[in-house]
C-alpha atoms as a PDB file:
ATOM      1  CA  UNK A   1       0.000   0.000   0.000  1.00  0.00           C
ATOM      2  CA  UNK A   2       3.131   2.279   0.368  1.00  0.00           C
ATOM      3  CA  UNK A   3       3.025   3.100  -3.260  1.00  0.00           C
ATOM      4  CA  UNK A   4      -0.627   5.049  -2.733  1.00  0.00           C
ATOM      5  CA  UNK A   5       0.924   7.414   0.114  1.00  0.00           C
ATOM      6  CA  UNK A   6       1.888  10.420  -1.962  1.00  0.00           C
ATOM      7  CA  UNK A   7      -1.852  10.692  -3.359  1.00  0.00           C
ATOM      8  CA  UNK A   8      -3.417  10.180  -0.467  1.00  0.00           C
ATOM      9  CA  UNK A   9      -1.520  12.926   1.355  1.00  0.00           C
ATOM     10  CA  UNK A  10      -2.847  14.665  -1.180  1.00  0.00           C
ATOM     11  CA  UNK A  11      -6.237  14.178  -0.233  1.00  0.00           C
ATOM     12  CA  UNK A  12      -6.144  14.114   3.309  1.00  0.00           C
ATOM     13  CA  UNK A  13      -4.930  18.127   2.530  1.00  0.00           C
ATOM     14  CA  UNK A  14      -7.575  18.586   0.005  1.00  0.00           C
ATOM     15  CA  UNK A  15     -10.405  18.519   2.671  1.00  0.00           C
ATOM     16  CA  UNK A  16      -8.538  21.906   4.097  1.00  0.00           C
ATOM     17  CA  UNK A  17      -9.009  23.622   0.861  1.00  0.00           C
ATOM     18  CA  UNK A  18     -12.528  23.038   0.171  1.00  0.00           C
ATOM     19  CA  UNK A  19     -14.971  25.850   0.251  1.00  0.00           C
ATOM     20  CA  UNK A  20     -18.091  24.021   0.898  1.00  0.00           C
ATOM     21  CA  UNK A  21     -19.473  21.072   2.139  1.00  0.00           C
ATOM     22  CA  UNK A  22     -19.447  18.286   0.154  1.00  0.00           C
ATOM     23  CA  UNK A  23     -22.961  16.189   0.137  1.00  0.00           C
ATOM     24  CA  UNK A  24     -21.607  12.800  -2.431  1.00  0.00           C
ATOM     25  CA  UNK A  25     -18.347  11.739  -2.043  1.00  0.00           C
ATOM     26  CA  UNK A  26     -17.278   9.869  -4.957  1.00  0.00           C
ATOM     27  CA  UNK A  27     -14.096   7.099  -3.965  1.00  0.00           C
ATOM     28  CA  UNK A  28     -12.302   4.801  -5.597  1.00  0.00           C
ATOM     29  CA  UNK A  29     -10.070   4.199  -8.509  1.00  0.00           C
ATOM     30  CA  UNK A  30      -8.902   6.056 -11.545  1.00  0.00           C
ATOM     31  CA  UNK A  31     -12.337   5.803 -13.370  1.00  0.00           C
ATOM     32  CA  UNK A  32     -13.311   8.330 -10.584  1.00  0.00           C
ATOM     33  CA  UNK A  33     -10.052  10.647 -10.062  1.00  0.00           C
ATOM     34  CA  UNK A  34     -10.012  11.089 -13.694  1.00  0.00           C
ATOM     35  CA  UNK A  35     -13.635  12.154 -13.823  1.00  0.00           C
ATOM     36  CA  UNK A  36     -12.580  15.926 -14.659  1.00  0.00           C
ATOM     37  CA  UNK A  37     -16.414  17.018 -14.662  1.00  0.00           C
ATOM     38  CA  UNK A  38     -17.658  15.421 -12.261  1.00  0.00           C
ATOM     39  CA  UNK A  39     -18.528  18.913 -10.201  1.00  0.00           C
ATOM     40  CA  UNK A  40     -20.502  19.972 -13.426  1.00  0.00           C
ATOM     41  CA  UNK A  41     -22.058  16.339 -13.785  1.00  0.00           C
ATOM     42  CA  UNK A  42     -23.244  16.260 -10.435  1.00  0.00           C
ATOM     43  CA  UNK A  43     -23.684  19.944  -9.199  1.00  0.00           C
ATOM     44  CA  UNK A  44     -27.117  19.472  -7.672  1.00  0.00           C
ATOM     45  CA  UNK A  45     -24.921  16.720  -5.440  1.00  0.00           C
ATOM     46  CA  UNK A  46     -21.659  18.766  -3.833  1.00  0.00           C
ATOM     47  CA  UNK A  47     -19.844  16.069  -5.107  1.00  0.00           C
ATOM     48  CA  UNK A  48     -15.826  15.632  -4.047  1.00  0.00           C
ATOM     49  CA  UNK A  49     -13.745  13.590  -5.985  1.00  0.00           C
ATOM     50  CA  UNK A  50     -11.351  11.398  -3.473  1.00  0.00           C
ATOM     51  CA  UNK A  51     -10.487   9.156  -6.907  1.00  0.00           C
ATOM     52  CA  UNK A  52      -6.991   7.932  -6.251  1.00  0.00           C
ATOM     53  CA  UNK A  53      -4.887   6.526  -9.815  1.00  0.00           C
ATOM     54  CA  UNK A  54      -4.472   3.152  -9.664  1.00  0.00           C
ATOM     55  CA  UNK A  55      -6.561   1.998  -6.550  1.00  0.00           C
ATOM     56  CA  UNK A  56      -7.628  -0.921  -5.824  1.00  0.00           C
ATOM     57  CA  UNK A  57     -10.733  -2.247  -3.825  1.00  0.00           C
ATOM     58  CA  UNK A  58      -8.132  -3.195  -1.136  1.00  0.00           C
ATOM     59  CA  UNK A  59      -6.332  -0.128  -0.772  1.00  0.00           C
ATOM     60  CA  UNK A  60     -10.152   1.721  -0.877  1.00  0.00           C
ATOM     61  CA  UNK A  61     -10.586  -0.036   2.566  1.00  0.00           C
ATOM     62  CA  UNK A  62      -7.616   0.215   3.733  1.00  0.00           C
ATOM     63  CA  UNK A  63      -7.069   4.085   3.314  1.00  0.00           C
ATOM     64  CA  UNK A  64     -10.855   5.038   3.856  1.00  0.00           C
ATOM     65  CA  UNK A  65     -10.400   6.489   7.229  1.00  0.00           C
ATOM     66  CA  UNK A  66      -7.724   8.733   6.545  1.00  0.00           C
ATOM     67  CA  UNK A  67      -9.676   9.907   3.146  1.00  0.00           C
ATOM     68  CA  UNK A  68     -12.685  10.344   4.661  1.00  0.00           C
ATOM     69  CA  UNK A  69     -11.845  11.961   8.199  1.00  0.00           C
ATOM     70  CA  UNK A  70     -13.873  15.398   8.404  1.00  0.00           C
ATOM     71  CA  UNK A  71     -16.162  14.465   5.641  1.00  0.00           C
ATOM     72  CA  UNK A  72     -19.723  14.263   6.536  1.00  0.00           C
ATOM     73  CA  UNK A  73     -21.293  13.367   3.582  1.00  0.00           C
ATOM     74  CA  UNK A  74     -24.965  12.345   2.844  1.00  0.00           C
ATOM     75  CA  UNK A  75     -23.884   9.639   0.249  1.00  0.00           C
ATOM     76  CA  UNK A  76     -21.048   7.499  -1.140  1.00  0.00           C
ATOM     77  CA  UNK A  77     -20.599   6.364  -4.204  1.00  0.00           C
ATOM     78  CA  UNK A  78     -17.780   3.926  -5.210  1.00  0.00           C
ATOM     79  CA  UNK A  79     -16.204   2.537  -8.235  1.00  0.00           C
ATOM     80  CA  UNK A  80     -13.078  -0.239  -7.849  1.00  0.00           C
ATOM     81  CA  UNK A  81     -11.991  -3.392  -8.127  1.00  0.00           C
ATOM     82  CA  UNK A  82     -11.116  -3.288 -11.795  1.00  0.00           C
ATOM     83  CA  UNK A  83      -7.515  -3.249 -10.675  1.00  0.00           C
ATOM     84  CA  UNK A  84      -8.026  -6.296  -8.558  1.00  0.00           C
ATOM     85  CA  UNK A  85      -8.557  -8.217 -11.152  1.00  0.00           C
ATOM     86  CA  UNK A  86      -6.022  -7.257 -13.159  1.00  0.00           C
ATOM     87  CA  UNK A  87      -3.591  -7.348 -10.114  1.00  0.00           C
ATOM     88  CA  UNK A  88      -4.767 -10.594 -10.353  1.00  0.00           C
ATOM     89  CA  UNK A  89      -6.461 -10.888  -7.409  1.00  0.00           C
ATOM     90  CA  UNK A  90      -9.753 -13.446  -7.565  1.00  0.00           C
ATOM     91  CA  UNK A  91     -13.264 -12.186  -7.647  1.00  0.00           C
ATOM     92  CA  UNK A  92     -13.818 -13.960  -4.569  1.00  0.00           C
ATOM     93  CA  UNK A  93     -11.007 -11.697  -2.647  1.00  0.00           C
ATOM     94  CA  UNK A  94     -12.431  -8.700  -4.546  1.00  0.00           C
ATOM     95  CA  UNK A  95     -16.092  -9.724  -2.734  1.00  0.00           C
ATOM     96  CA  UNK A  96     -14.199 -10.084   0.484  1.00  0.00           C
ATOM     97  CA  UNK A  97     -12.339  -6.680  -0.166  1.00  0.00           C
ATOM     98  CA  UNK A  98     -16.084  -5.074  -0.697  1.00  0.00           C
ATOM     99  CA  UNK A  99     -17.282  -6.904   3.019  1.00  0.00           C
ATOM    100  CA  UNK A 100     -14.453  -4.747   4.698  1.00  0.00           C
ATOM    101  CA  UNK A 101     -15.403  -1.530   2.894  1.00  0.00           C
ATOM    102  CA  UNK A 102     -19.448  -1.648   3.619  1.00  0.00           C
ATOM    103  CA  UNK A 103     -17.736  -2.259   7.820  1.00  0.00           C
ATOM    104  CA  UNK A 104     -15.362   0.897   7.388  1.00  0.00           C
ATOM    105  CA  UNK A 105     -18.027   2.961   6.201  1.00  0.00           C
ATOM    106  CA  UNK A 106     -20.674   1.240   8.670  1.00  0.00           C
ATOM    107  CA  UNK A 107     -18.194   2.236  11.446  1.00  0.00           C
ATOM    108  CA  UNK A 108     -18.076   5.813  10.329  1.00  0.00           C
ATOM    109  CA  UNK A 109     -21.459   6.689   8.826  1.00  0.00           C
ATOM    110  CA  UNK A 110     -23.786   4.022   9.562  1.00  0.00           C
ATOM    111  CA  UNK A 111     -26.337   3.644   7.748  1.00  0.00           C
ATOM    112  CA  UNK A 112     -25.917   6.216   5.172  1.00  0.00           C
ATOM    113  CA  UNK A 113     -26.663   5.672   1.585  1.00  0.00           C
ATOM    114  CA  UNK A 114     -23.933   3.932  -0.314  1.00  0.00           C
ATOM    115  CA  UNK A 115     -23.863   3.006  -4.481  1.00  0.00           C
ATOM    116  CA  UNK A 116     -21.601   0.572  -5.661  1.00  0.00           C
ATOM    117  CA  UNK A 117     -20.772   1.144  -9.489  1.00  0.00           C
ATOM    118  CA  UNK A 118     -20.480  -2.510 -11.079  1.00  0.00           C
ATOM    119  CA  UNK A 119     -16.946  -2.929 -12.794  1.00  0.00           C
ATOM    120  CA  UNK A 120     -17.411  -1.982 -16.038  1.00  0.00           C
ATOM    121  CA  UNK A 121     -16.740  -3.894 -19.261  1.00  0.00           C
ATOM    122  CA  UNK A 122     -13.223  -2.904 -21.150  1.00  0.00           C
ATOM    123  CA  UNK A 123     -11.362  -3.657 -24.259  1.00  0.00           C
ATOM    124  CA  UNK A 124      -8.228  -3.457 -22.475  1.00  0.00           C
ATOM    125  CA  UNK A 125      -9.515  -6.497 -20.131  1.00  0.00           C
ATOM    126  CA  UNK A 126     -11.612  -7.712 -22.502  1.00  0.00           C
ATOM    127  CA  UNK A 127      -9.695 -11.371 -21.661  1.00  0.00           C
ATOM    128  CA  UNK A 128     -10.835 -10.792 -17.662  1.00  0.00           C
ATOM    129  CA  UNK A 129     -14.465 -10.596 -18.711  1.00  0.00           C
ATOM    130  CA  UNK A 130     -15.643 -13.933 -16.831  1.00  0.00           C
ATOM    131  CA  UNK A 131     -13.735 -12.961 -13.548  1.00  0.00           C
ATOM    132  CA  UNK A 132     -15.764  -9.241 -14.558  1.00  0.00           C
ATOM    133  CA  UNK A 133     -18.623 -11.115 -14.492  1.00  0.00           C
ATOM    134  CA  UNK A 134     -18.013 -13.241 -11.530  1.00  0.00           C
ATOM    135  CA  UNK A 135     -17.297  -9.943  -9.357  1.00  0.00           C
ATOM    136  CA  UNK A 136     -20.155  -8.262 -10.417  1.00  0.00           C
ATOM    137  CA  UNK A 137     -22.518 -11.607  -9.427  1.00  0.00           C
ATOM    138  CA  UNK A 138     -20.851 -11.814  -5.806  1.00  0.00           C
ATOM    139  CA  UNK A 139     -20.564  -7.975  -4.905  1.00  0.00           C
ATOM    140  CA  UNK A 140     -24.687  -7.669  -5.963  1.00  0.00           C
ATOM    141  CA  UNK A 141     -25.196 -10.581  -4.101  1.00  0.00           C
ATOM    142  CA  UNK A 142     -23.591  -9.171  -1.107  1.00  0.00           C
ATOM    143  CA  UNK A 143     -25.227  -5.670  -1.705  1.00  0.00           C
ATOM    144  CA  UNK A 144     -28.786  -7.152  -2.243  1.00  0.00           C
ATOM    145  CA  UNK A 145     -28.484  -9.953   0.802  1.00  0.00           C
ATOM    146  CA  UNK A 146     -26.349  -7.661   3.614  1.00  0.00           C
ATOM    147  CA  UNK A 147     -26.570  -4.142   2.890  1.00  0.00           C
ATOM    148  CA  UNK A 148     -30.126  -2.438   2.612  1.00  0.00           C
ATOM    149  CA  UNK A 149     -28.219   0.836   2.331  1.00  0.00           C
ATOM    150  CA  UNK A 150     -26.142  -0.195  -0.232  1.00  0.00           C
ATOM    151  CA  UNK A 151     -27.719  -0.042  -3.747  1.00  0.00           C
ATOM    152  CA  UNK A 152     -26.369  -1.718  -7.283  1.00  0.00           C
ATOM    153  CA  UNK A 153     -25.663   0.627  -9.971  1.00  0.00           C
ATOM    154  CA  UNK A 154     -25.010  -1.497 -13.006  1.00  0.00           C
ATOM    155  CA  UNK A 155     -22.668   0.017 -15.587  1.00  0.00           C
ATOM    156  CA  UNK A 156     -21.963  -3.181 -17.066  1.00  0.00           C
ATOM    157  CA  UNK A 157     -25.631  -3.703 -19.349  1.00  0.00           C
ATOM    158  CA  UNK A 158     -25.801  -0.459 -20.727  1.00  0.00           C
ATOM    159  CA  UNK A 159     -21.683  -0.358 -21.533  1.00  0.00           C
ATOM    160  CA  UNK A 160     -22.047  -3.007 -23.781  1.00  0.00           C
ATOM    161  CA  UNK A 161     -22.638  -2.265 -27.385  1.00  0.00           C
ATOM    162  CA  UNK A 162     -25.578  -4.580 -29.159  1.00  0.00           C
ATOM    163  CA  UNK A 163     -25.338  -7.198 -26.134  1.00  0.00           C
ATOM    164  CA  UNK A 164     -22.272  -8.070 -27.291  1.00  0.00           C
ATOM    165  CA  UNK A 165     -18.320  -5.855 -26.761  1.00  0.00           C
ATOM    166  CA  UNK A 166     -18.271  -2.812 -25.226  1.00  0.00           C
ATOM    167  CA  UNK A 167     -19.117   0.337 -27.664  1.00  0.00           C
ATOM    168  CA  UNK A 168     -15.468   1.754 -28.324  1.00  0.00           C
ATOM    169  CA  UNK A 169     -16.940   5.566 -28.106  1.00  0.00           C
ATOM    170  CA  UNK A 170     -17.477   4.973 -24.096  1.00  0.00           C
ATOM    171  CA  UNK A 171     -13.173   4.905 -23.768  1.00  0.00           C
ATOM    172  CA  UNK A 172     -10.212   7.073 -24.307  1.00  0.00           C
ATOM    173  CA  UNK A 173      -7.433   5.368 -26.754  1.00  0.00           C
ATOM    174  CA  UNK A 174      -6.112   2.970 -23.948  1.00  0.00           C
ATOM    175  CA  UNK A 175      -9.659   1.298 -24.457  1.00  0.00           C
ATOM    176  CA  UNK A 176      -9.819   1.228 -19.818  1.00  0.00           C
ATOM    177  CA  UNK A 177     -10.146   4.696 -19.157  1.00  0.00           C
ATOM    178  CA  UNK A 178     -13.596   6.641 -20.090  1.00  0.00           C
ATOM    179  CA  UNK A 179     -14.416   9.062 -22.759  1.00  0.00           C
ATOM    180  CA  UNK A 180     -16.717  11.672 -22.233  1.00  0.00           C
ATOM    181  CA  UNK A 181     -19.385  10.217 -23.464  1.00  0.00           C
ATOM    182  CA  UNK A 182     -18.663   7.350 -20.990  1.00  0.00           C
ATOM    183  CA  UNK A 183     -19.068   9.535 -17.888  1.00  0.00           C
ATOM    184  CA  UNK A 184     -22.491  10.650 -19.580  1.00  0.00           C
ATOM    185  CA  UNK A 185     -23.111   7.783 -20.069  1.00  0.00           C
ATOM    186  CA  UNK A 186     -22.524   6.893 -16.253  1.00  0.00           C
ATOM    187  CA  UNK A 187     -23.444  10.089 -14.919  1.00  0.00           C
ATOM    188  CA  UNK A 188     -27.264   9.172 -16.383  1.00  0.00           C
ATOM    189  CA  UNK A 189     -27.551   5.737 -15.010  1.00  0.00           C
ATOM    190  CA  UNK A 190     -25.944   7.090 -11.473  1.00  0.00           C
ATOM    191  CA  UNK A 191     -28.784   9.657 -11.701  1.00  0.00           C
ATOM    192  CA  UNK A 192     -31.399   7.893 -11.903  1.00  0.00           C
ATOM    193  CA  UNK A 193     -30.487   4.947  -9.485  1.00  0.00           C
ATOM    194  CA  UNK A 194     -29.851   7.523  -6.624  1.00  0.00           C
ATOM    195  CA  UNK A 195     -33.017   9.101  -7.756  1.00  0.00           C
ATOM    196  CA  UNK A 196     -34.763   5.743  -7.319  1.00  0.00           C
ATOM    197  CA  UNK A 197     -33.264   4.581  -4.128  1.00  0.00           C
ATOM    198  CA  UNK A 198     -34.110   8.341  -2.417  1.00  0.00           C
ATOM    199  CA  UNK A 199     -36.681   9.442  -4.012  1.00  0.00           C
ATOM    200  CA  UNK A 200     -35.356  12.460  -4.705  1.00  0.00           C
ATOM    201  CA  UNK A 201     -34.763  14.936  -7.521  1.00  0.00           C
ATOM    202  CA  UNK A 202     -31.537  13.809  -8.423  1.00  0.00           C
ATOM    203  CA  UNK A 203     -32.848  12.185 -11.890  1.00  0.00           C
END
């Protein structure tokens, strides 16, 4: 986990800089730090971006307290274990990974709202798409058997193009990071899950 410090000193100082307080934090890997308009995507939110490049689901846990200290959020949304798996890491240690996260933020927050973002489909791991798969089946399972504050956001469906590969316009060239029209296309689907699970204007 060594390798993460220098980032997350960097957001342990960001807190200090903010000039308001932040209603959705958004955590996890690169799919989120790299989410440049987030703020404009979410504005009705006061959404924070505490995305740290390369994360795993692992290090999320394992640095969420010293993210997340003086944050007092009404929300969390997450988005990792995509790394894991291409770590190479099992989906079962990725589910176990996801157990200690919903306890961290239990611990802190209780019973506040939480949305997991399913991994999403690739090009670049294209050849990790069962173990994708596999992830996604035990972290919903968890999420829909455990956690009645934690809600499902699937990313995966609506990613793919005809059913079939994942529609190339959703990614950057690397084919793993997204495109703007990826975060759209995320930024609807979030919308309208949170909208769902609140009931809520945020549609």
């Amino acid at each position: 986990m060594l390798w993460y410090e220098d980032e997350i000193q960097l957001l342990e100082m960001q807190r200090a800089s903010l000039n308001y307080q932040p209603e959705t934090v958004f955590y996890g890997s690169s799919s989120i730090r790299q989410w440049t308009e987030l703020a404009e995507d979410f504005k009705d939110m006061n959404p924070v971006n505490l995305g740290f490049g390369g994360s795993t689901l692992a290090a999320c846990a394992w640095f969420f307290e010293r993210i997340l200290t003086d944050y007092t959020p009404n929300r969390i949304v997450v988005y990792a274990g995509d790394n894991d798996l291409a770590d190479g890491r099992h989906p079962q240690e990725i589910a176990i990974s996801f157990e200690y996260l919903t306890k961290r933020v239990a611990e802190k927050y209780g019973s506040i709202p939480c949305y997991f973002i399913s991994l999403k489909p690739s090009l670049a791991r294209w050849g990790l798409i069962e173990q994708f798969k596999y992830a996604n089946e035990l972290i919903s399972a968890v999420i829909e058997s455990k956690h009645v504050n934690w809600h499902w956001v699937d990313i995966f469906t609506p990613m793919l193009a005809d059913g079939d590969r994942p529609d190339p316009e959703y990614f950057v060239a690397d084919g793993l990071h997204l495109s703007r029209k990826g975060y759209q296309l995320w930024t609807s689907v979030l919308k309208n899950d949170i909208g769902l699970a609140e009931g809520n204007i945020h549609r």
